[in-house]
N, C-alpha and C. Protein backbone atom coordinates (compact mmCIF):
# COMPACT_ATOMS: atom_id res chain seq x y z
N UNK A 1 0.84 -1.17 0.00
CA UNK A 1 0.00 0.00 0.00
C UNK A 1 0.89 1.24 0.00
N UNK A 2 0.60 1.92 -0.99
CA UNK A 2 1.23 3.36 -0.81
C UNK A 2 1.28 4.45 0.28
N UNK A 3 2.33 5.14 0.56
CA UNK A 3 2.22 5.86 1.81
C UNK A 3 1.97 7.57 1.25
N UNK A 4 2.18 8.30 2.01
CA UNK A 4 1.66 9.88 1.70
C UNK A 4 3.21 10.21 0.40
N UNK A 5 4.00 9.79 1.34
CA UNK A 5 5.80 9.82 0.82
C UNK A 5 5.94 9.41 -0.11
N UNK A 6 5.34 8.28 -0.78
CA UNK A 6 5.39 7.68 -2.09
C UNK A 6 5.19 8.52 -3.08
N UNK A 7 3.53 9.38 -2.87
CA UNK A 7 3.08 10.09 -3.97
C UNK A 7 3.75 11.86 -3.92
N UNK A 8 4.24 11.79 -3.06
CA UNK A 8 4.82 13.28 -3.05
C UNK A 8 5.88 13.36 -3.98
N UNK A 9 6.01 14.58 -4.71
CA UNK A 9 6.63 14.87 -5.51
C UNK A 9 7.82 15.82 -4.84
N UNK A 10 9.47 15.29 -5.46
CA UNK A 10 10.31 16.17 -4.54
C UNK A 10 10.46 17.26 -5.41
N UNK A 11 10.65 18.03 -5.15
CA UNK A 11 10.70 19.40 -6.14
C UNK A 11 12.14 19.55 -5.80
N UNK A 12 12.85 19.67 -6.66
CA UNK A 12 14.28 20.12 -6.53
C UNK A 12 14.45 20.28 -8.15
N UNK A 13 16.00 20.33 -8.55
CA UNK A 13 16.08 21.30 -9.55
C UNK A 13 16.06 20.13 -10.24
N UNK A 14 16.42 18.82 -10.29
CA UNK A 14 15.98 17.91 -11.00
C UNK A 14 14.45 18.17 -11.79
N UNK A 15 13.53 17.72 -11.10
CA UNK A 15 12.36 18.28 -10.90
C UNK A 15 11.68 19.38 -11.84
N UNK A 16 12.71 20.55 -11.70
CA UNK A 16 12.69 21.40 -12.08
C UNK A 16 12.76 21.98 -14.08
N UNK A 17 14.09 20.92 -14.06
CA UNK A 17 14.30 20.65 -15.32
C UNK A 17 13.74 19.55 -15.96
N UNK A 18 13.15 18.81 -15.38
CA UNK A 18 12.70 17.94 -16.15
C UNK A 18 10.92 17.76 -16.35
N UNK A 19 9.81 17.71 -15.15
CA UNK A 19 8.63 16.91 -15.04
C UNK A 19 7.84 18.29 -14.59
N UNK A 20 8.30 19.43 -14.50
CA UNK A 20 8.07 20.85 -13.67
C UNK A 20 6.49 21.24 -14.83
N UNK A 21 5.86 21.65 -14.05
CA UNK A 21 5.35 22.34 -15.76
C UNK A 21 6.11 23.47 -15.70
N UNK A 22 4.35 24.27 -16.99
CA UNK A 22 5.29 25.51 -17.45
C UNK A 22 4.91 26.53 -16.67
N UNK A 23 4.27 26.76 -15.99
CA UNK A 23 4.29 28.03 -14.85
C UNK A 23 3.86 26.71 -13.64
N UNK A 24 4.41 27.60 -12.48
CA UNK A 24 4.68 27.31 -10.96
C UNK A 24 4.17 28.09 -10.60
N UNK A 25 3.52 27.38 -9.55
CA UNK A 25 3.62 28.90 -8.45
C UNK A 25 4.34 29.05 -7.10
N UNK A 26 4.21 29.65 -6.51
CA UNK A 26 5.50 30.10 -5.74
C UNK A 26 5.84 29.47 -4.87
N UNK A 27 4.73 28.72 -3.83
CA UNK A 27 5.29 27.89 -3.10
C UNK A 27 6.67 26.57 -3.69
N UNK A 28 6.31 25.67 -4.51
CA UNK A 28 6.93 24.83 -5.50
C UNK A 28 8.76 25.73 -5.90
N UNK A 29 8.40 26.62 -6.43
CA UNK A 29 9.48 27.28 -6.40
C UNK A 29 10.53 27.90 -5.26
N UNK A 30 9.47 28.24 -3.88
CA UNK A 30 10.39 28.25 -3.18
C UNK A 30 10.95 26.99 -2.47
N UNK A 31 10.30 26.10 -2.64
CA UNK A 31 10.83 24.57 -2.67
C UNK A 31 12.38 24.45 -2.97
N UNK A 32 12.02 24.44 -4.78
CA UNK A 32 13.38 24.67 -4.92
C UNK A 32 14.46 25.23 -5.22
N UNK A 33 14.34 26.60 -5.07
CA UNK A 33 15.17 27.63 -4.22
C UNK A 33 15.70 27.47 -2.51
N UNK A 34 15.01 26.74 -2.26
CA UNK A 34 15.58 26.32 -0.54
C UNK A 34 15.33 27.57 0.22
N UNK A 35 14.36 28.25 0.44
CA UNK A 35 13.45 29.49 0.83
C UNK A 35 12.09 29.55 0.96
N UNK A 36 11.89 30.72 1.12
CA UNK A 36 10.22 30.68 1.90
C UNK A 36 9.73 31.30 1.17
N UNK A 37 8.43 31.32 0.71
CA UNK A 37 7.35 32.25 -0.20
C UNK A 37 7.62 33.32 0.12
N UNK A 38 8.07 34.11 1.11
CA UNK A 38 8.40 35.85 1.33
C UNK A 38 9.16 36.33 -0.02
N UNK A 39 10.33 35.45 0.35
CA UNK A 39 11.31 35.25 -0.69
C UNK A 39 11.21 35.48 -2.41
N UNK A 40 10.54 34.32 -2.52
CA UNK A 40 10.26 34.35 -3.95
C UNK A 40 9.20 35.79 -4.05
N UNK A 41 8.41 35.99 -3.38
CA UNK A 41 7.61 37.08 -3.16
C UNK A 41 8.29 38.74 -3.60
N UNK A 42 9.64 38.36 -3.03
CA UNK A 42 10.59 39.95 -2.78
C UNK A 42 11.57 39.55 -4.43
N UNK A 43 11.73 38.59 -4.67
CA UNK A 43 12.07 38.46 -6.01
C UNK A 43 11.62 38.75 -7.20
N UNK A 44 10.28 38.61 -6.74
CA UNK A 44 9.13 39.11 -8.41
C UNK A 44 8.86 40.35 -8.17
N UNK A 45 8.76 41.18 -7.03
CA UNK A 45 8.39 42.78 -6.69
C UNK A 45 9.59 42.88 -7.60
N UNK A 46 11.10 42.70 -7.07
CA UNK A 46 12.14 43.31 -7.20
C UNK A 46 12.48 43.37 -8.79
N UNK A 47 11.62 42.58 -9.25
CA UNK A 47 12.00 42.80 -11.00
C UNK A 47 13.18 40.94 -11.28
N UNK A 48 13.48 40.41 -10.74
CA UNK A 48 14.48 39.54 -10.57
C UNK A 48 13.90 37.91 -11.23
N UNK A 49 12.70 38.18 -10.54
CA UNK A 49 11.71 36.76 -11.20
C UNK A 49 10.61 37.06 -12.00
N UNK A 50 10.56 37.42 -13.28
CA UNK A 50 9.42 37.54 -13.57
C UNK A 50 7.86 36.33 -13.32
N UNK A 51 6.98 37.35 -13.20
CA UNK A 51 5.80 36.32 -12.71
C UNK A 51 4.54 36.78 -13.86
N UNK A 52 3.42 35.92 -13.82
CA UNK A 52 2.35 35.77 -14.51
C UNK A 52 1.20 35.93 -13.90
N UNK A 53 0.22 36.88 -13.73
CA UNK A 53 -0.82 36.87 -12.90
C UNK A 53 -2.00 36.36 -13.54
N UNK A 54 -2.77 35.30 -13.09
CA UNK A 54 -3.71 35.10 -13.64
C UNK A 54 -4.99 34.71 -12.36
N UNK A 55 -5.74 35.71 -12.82
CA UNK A 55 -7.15 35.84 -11.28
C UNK A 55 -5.97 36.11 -10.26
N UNK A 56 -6.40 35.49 -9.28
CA UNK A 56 -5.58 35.49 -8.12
C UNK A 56 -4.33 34.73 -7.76
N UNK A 57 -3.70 33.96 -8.53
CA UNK A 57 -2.46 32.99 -8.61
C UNK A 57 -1.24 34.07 -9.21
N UNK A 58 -0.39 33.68 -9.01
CA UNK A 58 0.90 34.41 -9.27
C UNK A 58 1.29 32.77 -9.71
N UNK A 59 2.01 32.77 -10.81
CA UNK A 59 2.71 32.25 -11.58
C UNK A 59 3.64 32.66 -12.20
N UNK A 60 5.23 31.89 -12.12
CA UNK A 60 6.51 32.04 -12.54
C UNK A 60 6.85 30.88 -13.60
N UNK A 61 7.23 31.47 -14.59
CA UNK A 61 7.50 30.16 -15.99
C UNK A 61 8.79 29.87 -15.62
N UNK A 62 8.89 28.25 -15.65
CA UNK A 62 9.73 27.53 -15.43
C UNK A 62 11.22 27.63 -15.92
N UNK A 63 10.98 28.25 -16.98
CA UNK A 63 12.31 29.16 -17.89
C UNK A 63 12.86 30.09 -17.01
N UNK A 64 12.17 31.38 -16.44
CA UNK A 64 12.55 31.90 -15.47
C UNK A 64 13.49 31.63 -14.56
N UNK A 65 13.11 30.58 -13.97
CA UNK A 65 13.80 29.96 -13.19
C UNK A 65 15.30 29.39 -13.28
N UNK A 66 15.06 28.41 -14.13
CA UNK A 66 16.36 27.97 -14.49
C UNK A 66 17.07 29.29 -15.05
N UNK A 67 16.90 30.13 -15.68
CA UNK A 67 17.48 30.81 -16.25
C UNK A 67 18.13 31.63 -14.96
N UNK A 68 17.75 32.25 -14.01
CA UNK A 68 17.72 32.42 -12.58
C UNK A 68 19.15 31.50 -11.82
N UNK A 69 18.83 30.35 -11.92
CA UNK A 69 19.82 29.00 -11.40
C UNK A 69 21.06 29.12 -12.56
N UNK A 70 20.87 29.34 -13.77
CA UNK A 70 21.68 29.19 -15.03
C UNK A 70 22.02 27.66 -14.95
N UNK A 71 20.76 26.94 -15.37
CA UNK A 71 20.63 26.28 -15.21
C UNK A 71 20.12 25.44 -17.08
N UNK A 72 20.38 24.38 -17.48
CA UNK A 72 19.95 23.91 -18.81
C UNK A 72 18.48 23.21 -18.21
N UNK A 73 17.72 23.63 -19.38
CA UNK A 73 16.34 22.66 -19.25
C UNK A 73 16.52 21.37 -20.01
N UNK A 74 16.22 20.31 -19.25
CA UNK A 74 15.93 19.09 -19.74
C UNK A 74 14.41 18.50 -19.77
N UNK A 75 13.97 18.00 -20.59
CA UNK A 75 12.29 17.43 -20.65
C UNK A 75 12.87 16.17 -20.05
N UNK A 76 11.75 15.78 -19.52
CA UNK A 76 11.57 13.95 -19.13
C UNK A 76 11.13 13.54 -20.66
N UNK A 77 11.40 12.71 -20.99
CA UNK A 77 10.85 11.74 -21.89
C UNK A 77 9.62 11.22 -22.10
């Protein structure tokens, strides 16, 4: 039988580059940034992360990010 741990998804930069979609939102990202939603929060004010507002969600494209990390995107297969 599966546990909670099984189905959780680790978000790290693996993750990131590969199975991530294409906008996040911020919690997920501050995942894996290793930080707290304030954070990513003071990053998108500051001009540093661009974000996507749609209704009430704040969304950051996954490009962003890595690009952020300087980081290469890889797809999962």
């Amino acid at each position: 039988m599966p546990t909670a741990s099984d189905t959780t998804v680790r978000r790290d930069v693996k993750w990131l580059q590969g199975s991530a979609p294409e906008l996040i939102s911020r919690q997920p990202i501050a995942e894996v940034l290793d930080t707290d939603r304030t954070t990513v929060d003071t990053l998108i004010a500051n001009g540093t992360l661009p974000s996507v507002k749609l209704k009430r969600r704040v969304l950051i494209p996954r490009q962003a990010v890595l690009d952020l990390l300087r980081l290469p995107r890889i797809d999962a297969a």
